[in-house]
PDB file of N, CA and C in Angstrom:
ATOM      1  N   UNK A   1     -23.962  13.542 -17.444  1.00  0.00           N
ATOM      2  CA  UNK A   1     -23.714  12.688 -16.268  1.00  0.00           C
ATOM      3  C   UNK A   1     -24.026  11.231 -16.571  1.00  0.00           C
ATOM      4  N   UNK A   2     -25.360  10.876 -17.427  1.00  0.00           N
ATOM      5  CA  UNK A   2     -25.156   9.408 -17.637  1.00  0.00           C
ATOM      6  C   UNK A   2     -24.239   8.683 -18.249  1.00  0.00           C
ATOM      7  N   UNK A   3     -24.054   9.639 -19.546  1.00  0.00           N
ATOM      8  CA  UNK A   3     -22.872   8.880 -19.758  1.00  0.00           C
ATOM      9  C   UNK A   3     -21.923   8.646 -19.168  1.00  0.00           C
ATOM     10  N   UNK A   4     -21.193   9.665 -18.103  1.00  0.00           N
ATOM     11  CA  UNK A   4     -19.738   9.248 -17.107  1.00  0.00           C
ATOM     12  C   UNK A   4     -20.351   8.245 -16.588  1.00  0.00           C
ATOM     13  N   UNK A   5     -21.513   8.178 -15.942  1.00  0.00           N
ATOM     14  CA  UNK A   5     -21.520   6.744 -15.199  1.00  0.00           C
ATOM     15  C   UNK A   5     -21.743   5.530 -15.816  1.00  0.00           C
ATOM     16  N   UNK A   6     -22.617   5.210 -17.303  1.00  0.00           N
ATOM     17  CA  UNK A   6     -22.541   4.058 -18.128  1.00  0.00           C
ATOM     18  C   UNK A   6     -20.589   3.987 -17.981  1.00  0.00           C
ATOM     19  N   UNK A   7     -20.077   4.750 -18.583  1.00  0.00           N
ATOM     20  CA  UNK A   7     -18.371   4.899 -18.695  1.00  0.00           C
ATOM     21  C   UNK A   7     -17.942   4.090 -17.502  1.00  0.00           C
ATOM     22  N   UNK A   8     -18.312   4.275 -16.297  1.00  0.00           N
ATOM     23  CA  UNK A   8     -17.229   3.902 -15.220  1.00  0.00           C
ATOM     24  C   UNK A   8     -18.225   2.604 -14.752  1.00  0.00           C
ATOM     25  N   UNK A   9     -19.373   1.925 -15.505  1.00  0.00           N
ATOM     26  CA  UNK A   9     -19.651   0.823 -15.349  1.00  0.00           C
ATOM     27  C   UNK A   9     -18.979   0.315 -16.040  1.00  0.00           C
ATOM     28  N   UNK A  10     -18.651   0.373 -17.058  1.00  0.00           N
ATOM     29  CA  UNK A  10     -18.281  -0.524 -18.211  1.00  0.00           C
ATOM     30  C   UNK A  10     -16.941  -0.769 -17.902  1.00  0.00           C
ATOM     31  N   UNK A  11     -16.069   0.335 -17.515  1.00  0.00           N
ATOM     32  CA  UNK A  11     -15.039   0.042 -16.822  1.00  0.00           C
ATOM     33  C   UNK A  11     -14.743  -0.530 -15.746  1.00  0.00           C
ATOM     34  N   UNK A  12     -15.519  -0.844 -14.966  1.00  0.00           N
ATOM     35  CA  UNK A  12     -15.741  -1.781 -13.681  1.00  0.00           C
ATOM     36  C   UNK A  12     -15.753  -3.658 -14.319  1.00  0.00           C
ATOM     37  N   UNK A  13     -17.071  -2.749 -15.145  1.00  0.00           N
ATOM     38  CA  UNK A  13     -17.377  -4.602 -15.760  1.00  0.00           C
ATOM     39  C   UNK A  13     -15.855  -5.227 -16.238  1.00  0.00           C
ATOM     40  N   UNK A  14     -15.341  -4.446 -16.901  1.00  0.00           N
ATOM     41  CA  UNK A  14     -14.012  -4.524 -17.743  1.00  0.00           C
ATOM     42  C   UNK A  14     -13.090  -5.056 -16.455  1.00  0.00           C
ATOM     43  N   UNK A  15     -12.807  -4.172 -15.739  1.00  0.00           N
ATOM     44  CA  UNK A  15     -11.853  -4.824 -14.741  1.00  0.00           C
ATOM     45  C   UNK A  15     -11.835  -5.823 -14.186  1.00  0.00           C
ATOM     46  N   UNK A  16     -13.672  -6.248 -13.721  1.00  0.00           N
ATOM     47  CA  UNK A  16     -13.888  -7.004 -12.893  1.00  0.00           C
ATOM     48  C   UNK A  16     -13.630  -8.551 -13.645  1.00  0.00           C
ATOM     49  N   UNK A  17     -14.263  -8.426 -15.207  1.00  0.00           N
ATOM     50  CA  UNK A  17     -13.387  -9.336 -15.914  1.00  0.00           C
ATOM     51  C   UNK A  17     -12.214 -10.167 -16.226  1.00  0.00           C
ATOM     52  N   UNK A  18     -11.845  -8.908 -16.355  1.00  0.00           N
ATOM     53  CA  UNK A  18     -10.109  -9.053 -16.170  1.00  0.00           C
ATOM     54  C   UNK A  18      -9.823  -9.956 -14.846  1.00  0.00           C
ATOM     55  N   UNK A  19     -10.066  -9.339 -13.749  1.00  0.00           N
ATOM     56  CA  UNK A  19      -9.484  -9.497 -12.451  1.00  0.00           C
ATOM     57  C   UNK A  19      -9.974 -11.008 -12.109  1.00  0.00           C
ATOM     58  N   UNK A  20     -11.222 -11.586 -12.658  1.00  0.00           N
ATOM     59  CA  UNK A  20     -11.642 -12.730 -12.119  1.00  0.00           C
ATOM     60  C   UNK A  20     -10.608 -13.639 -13.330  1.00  0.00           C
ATOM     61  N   UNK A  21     -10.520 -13.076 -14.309  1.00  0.00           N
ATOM     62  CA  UNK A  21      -9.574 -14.265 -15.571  1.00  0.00           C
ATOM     63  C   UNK A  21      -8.339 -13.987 -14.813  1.00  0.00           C
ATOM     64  N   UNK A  22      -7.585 -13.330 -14.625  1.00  0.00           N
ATOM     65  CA  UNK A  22      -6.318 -13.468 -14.097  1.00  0.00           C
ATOM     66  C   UNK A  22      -6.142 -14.245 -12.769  1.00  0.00           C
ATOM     67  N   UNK A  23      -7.771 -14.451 -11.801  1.00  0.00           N
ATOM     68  CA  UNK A  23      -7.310 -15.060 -10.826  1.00  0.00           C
ATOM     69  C   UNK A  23      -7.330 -16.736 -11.023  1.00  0.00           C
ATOM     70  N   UNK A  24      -8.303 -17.061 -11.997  1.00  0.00           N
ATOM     71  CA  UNK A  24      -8.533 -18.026 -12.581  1.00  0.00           C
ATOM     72  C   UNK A  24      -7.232 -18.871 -13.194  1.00  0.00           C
ATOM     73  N   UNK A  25      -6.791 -18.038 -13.770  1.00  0.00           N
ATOM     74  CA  UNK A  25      -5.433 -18.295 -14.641  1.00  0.00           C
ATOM     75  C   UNK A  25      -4.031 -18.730 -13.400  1.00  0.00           C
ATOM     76  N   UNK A  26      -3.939 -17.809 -12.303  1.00  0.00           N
ATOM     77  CA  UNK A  26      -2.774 -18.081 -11.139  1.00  0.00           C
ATOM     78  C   UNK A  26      -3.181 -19.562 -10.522  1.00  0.00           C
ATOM     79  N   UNK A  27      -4.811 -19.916 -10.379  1.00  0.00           N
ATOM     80  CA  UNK A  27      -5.152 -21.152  -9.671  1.00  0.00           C
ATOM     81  C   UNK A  27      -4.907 -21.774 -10.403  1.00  0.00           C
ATOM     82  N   UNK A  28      -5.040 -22.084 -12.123  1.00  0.00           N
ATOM     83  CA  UNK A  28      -4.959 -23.157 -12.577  1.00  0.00           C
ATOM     84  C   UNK A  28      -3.544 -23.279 -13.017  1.00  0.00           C
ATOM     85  N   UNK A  29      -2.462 -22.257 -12.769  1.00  0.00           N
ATOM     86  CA  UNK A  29      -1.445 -22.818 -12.464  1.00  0.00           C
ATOM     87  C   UNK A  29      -0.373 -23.340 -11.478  1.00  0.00           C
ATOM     88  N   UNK A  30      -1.244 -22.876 -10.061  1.00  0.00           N
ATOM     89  CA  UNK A  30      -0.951 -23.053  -8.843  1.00  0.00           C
ATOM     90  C   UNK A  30      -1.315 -24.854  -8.555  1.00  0.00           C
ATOM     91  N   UNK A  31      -2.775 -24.991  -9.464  1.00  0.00           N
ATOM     92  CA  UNK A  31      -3.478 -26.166  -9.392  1.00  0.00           C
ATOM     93  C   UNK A  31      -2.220 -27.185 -10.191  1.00  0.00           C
ATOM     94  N   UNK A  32      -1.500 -27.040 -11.389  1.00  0.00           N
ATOM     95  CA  UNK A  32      -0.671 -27.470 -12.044  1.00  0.00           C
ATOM     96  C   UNK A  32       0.146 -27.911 -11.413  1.00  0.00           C
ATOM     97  N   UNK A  33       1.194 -27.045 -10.723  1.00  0.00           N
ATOM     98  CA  UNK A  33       2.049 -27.365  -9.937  1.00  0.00           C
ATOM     99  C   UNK A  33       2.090 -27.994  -8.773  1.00  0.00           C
ATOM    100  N   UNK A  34       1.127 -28.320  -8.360  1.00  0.00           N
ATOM    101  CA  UNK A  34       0.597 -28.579  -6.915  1.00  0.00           C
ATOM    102  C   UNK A  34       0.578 -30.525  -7.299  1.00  0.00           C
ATOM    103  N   UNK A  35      -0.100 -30.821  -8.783  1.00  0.00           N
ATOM    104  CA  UNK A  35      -0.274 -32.157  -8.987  1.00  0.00           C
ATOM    105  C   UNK A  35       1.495 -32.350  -9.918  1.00  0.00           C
TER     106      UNK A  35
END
């Protein structure tokens, strides 16, 4: 059992990564277009 749950942290961390760089990435080209 610990390990499934280290597993589906790491996969969280992973996403949550992801998900904050990709939103990062739409603003600073939203920010682009905007100037």
């Amino acid at each position: 059992m610990v390990f499934i749950i280290n597993d589906i942290r790491n996969l969280a961390k992973i996403f949550l990564y992801n998900h904050t760089c990709n939103i990062l990435i739409i603003n600073n080209r939203f920010f682009k277009s905007t100037l």
